[in-house]
C-alpha atoms as a PDB file:
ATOM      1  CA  UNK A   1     -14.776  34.379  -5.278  1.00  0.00           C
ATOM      2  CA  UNK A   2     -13.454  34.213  -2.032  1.00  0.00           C
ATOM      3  CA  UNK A   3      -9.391  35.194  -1.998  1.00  0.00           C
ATOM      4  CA  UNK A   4      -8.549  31.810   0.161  1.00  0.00           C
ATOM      5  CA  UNK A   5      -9.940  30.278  -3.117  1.00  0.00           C
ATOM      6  CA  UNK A   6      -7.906  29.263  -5.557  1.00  0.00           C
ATOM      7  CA  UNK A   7      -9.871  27.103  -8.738  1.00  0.00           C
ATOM      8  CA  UNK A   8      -7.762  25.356 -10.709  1.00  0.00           C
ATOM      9  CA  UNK A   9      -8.131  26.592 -14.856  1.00  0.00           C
ATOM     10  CA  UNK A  10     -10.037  23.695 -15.781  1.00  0.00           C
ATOM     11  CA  UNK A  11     -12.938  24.022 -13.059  1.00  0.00           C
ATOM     12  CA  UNK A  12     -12.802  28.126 -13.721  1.00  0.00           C
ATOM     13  CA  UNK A  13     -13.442  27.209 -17.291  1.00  0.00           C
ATOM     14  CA  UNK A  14     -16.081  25.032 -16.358  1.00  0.00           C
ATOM     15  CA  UNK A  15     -17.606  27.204 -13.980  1.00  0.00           C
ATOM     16  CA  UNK A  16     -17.514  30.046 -16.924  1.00  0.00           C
ATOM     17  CA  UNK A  17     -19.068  27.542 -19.451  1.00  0.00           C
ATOM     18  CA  UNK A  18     -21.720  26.172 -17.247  1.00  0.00           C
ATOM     19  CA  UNK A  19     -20.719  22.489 -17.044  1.00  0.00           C
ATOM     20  CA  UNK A  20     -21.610  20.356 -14.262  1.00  0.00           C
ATOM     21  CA  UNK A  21     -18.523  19.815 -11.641  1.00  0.00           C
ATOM     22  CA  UNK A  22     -18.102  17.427  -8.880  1.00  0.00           C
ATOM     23  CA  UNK A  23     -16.014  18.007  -6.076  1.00  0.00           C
ATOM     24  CA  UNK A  24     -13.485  15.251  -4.801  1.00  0.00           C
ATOM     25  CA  UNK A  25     -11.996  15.115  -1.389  1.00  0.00           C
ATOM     26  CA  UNK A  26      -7.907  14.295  -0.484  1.00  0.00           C
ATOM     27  CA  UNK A  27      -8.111  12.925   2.362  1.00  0.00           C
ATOM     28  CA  UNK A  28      -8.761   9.237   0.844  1.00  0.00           C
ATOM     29  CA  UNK A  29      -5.176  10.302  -1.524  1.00  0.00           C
ATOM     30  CA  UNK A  30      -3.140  10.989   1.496  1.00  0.00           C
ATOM     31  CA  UNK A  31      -4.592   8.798   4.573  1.00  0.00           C
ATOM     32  CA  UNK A  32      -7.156   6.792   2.923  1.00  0.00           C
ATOM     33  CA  UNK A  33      -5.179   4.550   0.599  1.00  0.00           C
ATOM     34  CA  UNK A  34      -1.338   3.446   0.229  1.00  0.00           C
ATOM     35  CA  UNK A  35       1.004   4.571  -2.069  1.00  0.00           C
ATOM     36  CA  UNK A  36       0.885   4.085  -5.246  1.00  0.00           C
ATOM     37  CA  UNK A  37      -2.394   3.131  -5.278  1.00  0.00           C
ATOM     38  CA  UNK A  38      -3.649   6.226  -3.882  1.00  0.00           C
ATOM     39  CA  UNK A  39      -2.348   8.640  -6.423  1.00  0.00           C
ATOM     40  CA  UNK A  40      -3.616   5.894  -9.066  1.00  0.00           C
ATOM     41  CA  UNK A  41      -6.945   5.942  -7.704  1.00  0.00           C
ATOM     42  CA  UNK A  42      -6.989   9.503  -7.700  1.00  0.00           C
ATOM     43  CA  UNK A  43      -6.001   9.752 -11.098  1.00  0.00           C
ATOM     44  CA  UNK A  44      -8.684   7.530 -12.097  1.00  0.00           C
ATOM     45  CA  UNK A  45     -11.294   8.864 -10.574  1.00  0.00           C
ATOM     46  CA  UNK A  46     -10.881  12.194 -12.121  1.00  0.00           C
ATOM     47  CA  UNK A  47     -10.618  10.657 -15.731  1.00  0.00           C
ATOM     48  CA  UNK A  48     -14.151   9.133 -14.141  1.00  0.00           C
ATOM     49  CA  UNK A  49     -16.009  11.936 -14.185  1.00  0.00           C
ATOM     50  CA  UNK A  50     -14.373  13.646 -17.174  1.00  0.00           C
ATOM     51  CA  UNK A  51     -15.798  10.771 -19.076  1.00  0.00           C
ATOM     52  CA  UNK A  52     -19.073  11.410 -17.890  1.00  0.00           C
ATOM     53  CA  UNK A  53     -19.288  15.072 -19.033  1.00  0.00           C
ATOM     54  CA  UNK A  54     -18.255  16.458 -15.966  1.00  0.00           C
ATOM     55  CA  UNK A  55     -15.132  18.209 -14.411  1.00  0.00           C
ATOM     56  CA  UNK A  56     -13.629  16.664 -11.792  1.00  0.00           C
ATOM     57  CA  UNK A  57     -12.451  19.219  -8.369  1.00  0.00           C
ATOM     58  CA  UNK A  58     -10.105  17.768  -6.386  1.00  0.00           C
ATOM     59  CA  UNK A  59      -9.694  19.876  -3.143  1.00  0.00           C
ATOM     60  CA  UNK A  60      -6.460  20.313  -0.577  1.00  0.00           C
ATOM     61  CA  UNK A  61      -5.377  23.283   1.185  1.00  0.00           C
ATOM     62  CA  UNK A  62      -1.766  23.812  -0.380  1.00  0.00           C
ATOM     63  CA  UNK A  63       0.223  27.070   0.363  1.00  0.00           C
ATOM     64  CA  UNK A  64      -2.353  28.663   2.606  1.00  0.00           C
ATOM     65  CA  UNK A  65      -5.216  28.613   0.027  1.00  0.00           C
ATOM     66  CA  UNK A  66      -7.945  26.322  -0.749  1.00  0.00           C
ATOM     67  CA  UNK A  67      -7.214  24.518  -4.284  1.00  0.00           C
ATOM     68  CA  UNK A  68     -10.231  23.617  -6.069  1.00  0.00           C
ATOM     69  CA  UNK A  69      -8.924  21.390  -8.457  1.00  0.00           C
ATOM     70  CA  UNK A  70      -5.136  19.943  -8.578  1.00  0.00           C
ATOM     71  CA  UNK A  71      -2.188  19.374 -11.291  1.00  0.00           C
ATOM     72  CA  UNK A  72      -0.799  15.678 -11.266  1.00  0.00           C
ATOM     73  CA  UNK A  73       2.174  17.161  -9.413  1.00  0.00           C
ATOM     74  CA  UNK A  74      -0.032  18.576  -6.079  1.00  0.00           C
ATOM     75  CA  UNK A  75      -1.906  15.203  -6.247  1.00  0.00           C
ATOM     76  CA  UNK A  76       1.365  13.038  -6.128  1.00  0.00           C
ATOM     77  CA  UNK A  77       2.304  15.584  -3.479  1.00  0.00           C
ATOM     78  CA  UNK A  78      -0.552  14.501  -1.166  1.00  0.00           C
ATOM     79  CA  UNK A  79      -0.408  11.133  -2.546  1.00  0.00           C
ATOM     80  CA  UNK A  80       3.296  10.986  -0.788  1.00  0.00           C
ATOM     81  CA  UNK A  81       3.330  13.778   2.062  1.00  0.00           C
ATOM     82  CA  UNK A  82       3.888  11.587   5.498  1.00  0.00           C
ATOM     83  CA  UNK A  83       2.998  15.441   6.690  1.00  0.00           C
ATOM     84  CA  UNK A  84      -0.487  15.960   5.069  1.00  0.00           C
ATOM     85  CA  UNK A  85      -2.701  17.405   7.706  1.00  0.00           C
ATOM     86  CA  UNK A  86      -6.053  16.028   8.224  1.00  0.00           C
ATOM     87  CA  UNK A  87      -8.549  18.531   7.761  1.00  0.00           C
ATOM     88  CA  UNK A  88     -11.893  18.637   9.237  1.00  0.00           C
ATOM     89  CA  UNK A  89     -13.943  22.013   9.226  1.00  0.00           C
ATOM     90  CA  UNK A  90     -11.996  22.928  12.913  1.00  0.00           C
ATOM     91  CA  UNK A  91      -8.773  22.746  11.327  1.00  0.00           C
ATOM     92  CA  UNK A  92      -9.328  24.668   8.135  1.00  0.00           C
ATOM     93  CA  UNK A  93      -8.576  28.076   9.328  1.00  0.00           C
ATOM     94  CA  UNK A  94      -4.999  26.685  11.485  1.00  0.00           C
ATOM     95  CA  UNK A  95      -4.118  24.798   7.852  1.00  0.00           C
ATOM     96  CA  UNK A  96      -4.832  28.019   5.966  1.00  0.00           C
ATOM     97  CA  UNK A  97      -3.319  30.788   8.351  1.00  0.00           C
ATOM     98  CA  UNK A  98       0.060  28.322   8.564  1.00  0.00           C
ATOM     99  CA  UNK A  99       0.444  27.413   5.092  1.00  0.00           C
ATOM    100  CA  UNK A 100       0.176  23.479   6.207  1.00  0.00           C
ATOM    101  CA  UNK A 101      -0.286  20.708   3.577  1.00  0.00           C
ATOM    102  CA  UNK A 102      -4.133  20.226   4.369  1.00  0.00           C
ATOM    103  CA  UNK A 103      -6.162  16.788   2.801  1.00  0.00           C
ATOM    104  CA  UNK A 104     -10.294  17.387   3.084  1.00  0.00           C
ATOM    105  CA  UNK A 105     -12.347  15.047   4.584  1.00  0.00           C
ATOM    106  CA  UNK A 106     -15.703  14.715   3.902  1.00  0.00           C
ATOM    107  CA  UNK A 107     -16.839  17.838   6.128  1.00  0.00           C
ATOM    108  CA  UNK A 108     -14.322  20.042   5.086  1.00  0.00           C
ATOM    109  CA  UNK A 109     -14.618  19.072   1.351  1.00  0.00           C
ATOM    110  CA  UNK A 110     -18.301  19.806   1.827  1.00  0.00           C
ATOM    111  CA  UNK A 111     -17.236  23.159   3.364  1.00  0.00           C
ATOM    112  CA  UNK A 112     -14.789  24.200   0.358  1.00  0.00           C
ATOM    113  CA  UNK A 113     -16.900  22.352  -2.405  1.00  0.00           C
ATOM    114  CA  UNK A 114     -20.303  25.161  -1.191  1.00  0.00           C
ATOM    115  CA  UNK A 115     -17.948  28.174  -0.801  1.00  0.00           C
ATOM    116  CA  UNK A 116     -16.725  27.434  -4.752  1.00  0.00           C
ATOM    117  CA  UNK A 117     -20.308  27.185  -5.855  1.00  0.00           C
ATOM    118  CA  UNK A 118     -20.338  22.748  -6.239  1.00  0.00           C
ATOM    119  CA  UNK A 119     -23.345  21.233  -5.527  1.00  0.00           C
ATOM    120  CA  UNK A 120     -21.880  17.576  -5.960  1.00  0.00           C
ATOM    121  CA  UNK A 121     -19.316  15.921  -3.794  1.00  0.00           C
ATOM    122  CA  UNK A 122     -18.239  12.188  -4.571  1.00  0.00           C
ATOM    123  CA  UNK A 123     -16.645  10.007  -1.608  1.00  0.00           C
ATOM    124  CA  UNK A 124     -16.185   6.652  -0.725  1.00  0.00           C
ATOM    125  CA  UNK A 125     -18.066   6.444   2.728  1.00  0.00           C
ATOM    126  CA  UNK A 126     -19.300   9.339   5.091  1.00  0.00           C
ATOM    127  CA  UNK A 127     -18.488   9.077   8.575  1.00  0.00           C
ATOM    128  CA  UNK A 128     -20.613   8.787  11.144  1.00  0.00           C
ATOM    129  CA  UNK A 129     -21.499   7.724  14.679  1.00  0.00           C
ATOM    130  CA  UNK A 130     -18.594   5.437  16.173  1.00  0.00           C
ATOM    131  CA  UNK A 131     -19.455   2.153  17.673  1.00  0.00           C
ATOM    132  CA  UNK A 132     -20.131   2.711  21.703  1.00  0.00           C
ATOM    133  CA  UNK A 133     -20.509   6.389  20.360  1.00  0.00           C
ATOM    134  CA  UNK A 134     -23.248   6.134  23.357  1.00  0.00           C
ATOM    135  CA  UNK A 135     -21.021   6.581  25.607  1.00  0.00           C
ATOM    136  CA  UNK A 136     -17.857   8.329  24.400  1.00  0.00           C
ATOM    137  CA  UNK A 137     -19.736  10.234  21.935  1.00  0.00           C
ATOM    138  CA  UNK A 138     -17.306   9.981  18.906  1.00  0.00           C
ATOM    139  CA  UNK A 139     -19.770  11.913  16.055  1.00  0.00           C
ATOM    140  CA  UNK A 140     -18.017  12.467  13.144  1.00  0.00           C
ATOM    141  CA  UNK A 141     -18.001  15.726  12.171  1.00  0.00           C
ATOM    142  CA  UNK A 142     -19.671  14.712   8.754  1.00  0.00           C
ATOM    143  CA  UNK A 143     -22.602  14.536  10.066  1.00  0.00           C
ATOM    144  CA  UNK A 144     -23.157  17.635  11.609  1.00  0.00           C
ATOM    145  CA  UNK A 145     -21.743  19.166   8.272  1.00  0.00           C
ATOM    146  CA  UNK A 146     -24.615  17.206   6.492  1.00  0.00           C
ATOM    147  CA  UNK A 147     -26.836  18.811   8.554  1.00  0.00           C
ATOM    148  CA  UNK A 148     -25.953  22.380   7.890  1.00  0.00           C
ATOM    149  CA  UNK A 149     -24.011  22.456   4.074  1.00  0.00           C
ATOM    150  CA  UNK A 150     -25.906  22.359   1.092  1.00  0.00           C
ATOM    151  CA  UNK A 151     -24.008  19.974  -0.932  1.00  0.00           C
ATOM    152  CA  UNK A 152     -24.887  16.248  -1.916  1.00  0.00           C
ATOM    153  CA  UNK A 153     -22.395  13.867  -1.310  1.00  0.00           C
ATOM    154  CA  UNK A 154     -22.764  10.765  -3.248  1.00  0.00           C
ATOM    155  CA  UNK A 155     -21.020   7.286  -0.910  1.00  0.00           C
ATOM    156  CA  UNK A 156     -21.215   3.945  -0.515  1.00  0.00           C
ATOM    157  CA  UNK A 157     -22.773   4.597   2.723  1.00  0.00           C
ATOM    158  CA  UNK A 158     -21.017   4.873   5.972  1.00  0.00           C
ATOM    159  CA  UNK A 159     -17.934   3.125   6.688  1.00  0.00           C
ATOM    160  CA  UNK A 160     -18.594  -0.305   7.846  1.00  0.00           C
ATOM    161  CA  UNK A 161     -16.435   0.453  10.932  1.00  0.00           C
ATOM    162  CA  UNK A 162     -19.473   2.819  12.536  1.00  0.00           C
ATOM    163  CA  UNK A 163     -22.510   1.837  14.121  1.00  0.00           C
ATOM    164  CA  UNK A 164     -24.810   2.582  11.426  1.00  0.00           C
ATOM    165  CA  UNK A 165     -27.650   2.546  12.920  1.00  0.00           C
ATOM    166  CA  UNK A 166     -27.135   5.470  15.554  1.00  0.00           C
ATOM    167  CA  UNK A 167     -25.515   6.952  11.856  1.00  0.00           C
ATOM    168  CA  UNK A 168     -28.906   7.075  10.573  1.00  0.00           C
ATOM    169  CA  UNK A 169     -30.654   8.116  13.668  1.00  0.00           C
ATOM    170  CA  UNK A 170     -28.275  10.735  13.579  1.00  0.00           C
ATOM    171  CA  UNK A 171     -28.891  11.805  10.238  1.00  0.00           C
ATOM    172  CA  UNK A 172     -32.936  11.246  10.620  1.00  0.00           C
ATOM    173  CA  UNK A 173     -32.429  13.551  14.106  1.00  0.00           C
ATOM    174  CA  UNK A 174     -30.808  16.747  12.223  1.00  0.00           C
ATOM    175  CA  UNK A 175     -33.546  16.420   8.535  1.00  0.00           C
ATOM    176  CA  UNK A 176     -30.733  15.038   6.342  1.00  0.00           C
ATOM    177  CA  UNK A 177     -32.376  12.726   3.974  1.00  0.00           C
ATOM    178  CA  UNK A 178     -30.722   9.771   2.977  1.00  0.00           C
ATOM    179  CA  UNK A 179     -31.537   8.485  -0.877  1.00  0.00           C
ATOM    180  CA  UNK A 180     -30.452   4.945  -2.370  1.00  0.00           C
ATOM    181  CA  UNK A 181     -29.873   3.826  -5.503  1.00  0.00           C
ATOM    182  CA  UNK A 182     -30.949   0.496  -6.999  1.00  0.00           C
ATOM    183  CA  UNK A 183     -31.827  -0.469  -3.220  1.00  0.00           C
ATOM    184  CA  UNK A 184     -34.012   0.323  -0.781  1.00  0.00           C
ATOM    185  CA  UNK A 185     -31.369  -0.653   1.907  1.00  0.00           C
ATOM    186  CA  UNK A 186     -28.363   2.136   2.967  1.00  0.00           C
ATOM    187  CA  UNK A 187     -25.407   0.547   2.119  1.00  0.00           C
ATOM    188  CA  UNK A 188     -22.368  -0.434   3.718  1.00  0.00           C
ATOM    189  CA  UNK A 189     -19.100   0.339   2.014  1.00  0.00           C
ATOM    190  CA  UNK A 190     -17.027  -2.585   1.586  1.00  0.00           C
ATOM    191  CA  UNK A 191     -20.839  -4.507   1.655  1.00  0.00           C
ATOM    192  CA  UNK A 192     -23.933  -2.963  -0.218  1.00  0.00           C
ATOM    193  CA  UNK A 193     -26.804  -3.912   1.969  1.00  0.00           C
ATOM    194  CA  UNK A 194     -26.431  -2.599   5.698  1.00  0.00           C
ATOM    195  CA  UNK A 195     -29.714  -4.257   6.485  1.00  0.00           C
ATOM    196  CA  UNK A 196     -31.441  -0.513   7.016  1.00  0.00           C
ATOM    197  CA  UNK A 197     -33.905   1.065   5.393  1.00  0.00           C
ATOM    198  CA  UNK A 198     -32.597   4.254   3.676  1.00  0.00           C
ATOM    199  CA  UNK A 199     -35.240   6.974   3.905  1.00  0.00           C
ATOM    200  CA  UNK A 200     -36.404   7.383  -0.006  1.00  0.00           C
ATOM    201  CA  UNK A 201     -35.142   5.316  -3.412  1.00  0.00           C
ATOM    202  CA  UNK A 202     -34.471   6.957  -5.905  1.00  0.00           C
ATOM    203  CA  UNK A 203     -32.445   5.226  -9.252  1.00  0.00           C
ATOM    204  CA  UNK A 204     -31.896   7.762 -11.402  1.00  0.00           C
ATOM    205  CA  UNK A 205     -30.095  10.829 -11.910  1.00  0.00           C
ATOM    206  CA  UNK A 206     -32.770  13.316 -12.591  1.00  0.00           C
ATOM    207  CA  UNK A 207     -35.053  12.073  -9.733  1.00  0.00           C
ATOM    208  CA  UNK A 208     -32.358  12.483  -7.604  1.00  0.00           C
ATOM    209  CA  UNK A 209     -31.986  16.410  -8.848  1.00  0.00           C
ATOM    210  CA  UNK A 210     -35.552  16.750  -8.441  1.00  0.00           C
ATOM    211  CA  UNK A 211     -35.952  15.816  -5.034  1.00  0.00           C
ATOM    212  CA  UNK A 212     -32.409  17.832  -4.380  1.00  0.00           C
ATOM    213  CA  UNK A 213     -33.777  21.103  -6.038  1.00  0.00           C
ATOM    214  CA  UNK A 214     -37.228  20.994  -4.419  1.00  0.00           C
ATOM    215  CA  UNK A 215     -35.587  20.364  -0.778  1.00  0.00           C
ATOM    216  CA  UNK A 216     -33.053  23.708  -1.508  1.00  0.00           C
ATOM    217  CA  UNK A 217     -36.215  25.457  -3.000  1.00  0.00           C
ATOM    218  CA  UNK A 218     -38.238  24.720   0.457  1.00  0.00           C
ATOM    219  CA  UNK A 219     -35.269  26.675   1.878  1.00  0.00           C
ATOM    220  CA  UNK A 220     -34.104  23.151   4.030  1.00  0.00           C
ATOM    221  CA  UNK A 221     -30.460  24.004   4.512  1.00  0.00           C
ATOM    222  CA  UNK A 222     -27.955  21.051   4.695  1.00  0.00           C
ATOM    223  CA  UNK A 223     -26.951  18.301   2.409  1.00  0.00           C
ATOM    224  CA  UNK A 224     -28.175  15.086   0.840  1.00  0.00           C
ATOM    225  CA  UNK A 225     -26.739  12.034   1.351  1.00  0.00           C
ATOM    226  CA  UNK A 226     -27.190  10.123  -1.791  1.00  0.00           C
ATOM    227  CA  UNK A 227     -26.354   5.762  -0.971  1.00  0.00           C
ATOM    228  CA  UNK A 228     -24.673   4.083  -3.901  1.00  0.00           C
ATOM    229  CA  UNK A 229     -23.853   0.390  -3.303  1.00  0.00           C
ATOM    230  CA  UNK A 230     -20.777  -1.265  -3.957  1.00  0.00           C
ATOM    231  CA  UNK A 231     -21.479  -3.606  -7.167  1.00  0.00           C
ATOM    232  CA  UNK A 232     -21.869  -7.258  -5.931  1.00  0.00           C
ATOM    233  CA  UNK A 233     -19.830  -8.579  -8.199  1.00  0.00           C
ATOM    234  CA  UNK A 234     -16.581  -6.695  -5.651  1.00  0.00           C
ATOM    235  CA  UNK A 235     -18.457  -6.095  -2.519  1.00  0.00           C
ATOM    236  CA  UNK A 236     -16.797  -8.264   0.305  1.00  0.00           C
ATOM    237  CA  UNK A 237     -19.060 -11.136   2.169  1.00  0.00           C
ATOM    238  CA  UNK A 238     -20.998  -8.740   5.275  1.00  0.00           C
ATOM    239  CA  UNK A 239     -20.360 -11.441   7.817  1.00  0.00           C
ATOM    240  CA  UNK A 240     -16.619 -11.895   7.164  1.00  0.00           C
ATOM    241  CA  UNK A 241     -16.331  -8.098   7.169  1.00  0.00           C
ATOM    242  CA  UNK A 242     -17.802  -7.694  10.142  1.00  0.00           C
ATOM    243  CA  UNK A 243     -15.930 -10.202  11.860  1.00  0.00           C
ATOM    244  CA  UNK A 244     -12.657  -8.262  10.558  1.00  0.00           C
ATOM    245  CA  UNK A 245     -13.697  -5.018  11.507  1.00  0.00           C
ATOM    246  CA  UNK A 246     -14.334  -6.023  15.144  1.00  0.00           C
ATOM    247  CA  UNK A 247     -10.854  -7.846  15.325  1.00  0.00           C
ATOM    248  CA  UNK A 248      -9.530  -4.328  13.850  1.00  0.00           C
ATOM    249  CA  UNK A 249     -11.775  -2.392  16.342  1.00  0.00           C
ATOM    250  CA  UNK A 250     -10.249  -4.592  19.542  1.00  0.00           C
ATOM    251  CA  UNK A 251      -6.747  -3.911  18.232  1.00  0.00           C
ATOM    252  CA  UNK A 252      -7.332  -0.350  18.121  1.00  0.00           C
ATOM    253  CA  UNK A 253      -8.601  -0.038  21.563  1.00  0.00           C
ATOM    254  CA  UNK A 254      -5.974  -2.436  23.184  1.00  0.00           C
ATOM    255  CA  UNK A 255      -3.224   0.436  21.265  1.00  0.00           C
ATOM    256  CA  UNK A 256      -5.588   3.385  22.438  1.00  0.00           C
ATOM    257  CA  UNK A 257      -5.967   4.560  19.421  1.00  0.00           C
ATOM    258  CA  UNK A 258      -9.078   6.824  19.044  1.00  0.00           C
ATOM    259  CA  UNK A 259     -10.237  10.601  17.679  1.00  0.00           C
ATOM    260  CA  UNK A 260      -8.913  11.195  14.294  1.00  0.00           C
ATOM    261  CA  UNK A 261      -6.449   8.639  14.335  1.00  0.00           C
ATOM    262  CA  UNK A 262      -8.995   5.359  14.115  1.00  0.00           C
ATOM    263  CA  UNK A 263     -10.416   5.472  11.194  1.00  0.00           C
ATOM    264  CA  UNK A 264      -6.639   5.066   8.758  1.00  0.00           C
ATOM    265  CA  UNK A 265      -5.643   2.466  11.337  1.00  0.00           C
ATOM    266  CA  UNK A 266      -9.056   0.650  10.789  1.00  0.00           C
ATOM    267  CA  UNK A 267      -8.994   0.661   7.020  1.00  0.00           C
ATOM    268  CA  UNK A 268      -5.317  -0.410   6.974  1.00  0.00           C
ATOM    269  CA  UNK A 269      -5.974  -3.156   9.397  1.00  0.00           C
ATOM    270  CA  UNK A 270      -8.887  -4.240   7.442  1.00  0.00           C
ATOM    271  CA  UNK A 271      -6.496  -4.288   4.193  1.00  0.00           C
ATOM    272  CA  UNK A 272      -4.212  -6.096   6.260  1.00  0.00           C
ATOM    273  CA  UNK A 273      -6.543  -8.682   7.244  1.00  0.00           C
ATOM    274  CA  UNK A 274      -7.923  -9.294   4.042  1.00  0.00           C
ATOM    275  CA  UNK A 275      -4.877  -9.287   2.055  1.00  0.00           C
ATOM    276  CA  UNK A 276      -5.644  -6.490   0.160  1.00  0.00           C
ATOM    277  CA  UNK A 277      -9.097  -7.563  -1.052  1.00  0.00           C
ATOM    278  CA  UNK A 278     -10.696  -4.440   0.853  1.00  0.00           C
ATOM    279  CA  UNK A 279      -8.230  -1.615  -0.825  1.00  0.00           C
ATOM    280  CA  UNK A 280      -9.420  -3.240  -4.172  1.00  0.00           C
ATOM    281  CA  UNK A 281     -13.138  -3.187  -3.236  1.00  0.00           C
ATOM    282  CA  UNK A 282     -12.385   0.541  -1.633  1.00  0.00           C
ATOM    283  CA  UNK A 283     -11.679   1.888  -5.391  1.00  0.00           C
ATOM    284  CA  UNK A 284     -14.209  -0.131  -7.320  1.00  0.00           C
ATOM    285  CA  UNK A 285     -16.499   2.002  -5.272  1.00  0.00           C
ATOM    286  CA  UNK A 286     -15.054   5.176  -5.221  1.00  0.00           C
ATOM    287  CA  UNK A 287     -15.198   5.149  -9.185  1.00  0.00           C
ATOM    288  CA  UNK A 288     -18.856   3.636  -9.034  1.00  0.00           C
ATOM    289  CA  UNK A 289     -19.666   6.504  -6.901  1.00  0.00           C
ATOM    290  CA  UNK A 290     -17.866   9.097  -9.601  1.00  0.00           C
ATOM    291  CA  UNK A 291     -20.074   7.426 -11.955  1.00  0.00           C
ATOM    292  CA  UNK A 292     -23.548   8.231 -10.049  1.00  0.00           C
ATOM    293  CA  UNK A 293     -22.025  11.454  -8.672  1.00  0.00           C
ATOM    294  CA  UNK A 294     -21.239  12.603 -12.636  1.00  0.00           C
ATOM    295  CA  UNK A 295     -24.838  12.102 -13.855  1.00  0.00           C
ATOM    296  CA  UNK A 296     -26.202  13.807 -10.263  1.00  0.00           C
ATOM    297  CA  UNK A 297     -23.931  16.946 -11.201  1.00  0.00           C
ATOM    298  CA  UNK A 298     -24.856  17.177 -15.016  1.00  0.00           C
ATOM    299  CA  UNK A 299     -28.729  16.421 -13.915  1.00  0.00           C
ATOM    300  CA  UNK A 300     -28.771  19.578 -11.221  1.00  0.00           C
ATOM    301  CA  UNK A 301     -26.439  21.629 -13.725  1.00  0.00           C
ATOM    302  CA  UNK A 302     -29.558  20.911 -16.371  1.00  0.00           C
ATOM    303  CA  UNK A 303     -32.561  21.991 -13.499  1.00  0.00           C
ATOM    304  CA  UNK A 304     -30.525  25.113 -13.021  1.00  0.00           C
END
């Protein structure tokens, strides 16, 4: 194992025993939610995927090491550090050589989650291609991540806040296939029907490890991006959201706020607007997602 790896003793034990574990990122517990919610969510999710027979890996860079799974203490940390650093895969290496309070996004979750031997990585929404991404070309660096890391990352799509069509194009552009489950439709985070075709559908947990295996067997490097819908029954009307995020979008850009920065001011915004209905919808889908992300794990863990 890599020294800047540190795995907490309930993933080493897994690891040891052969059970299935799912990686989680921190970046939704320390700039994706508010407090208390966040750390509650966090908490949640974990107890998720434990009672789906997996072993939940929570991952931060804390003390200038990369912590594969966290105590309840280092998640209320992040859950209340104003200092957290946000952590793509650029700012890994300043995060670790400092000793700075790091929170994974997606890429850099994917990044930590391959070097500690995960295959699985549940999250509540990828990034992806901004809107007018045209011209200022504001790529997340998820995508390209996708592209090159072998890990699947089970979402509720791409943030509603992205032009997800270019997303897709994107994706399409660098091989990274896109599954859906129970749809044919990629789906749209606080919505589950974007209204575009995901590239293959596949419901279940074991057809999803097949196709997963046989793509990492063909020696295609990069990651799957596996579409999980927000249930209905939570899932926010598309046209009001929409009409939301583009008040939230012409905030931001009257405040010039852009890079790194837009997405928490979006999602807060959106929370605002709504009156919290959106942070409520935002963890029925993150623990729908642990759900799908669970079975994924033990189904590859079974394939070997």
């Amino acid at each position: 194992m890599n020294e800047l790896i540190q795995l907490s003793p309930e993933v080493a034990a897994a690891r040891e025993q052969g059970r299935a574990v799912v990686a989680l990122e921190s970046t939704i517990i320390a700039h994706g939610m508010p407090w208390p919610q966040n750390l509650e969510t966090a908490r949640e999710v974990e107890d998720v995927i434990r009672a789906e027979g997996a072993v939940p890996a929570t991952i931060a860079v804390i003390g200038g090491r990369i912590r594969v799974g966290l105590t309840n203490e280092e998640l209320q940390q992040l859950a209340q550090s104003p200092d957290a650093m946000k952590l793509s895969r650029r700012d890994l290496p300043f995060a670790i050589a400092t000793g700075r309070l790091g929170a994974t996004t997606v890429a850099a979750t994917m990044i930590c989650a391959h070097l500690a031997g995960i295959e699985v990585f549940v999250t509540g929404g990828i990034g992806g291609v901004h809107r007018g991404g045209a011209e200022s070309f504001d790529i997340s660096a998820d995508l390209q991540e996708l592209a090159r890391t072998p890990v699947a990352v089970v979402c509720a799509g791409a943030k509603s806040i992205l032009d997800l069509g270019l997303t897709l194009e994107y994706l399409e552009t660098h091989g990274v296939p896109v599954l859906s489950v129970g749809q044919d439709n990629f789906a749209a985070f606080f919505t589950p029907d974007s209204g575009l075709k995901a590239d293959f559908r596949m419901d279940a947990a074991d057809e999803q490890a097949r196709f997963i295996r046989a793509k990492w067997a063909l020696g295609l490097s990069g990651g799957v991006v596996v579409s999980n819908p927000v249930p209905a029954a939570q899932a926010m009307p598309r046209e009001e959201i929409d009409a939301i995020t583009a008040q939230a979008l012409a905030e931001a850009d009257a405040q010039g706020i852009a890079g790194k920065a837009i997405t928490p001011f979006l999602l807060a915004r959106i929370k605002a607007l709504t009156g919290g209905r959106s942070l409520a919808t935002n963890i029925v889908l993150v623990k729908h997602n642990a759900v799908v992300g669970a079975r994924l794990a033990r189904a590859l863990q079974d394939r070997g």
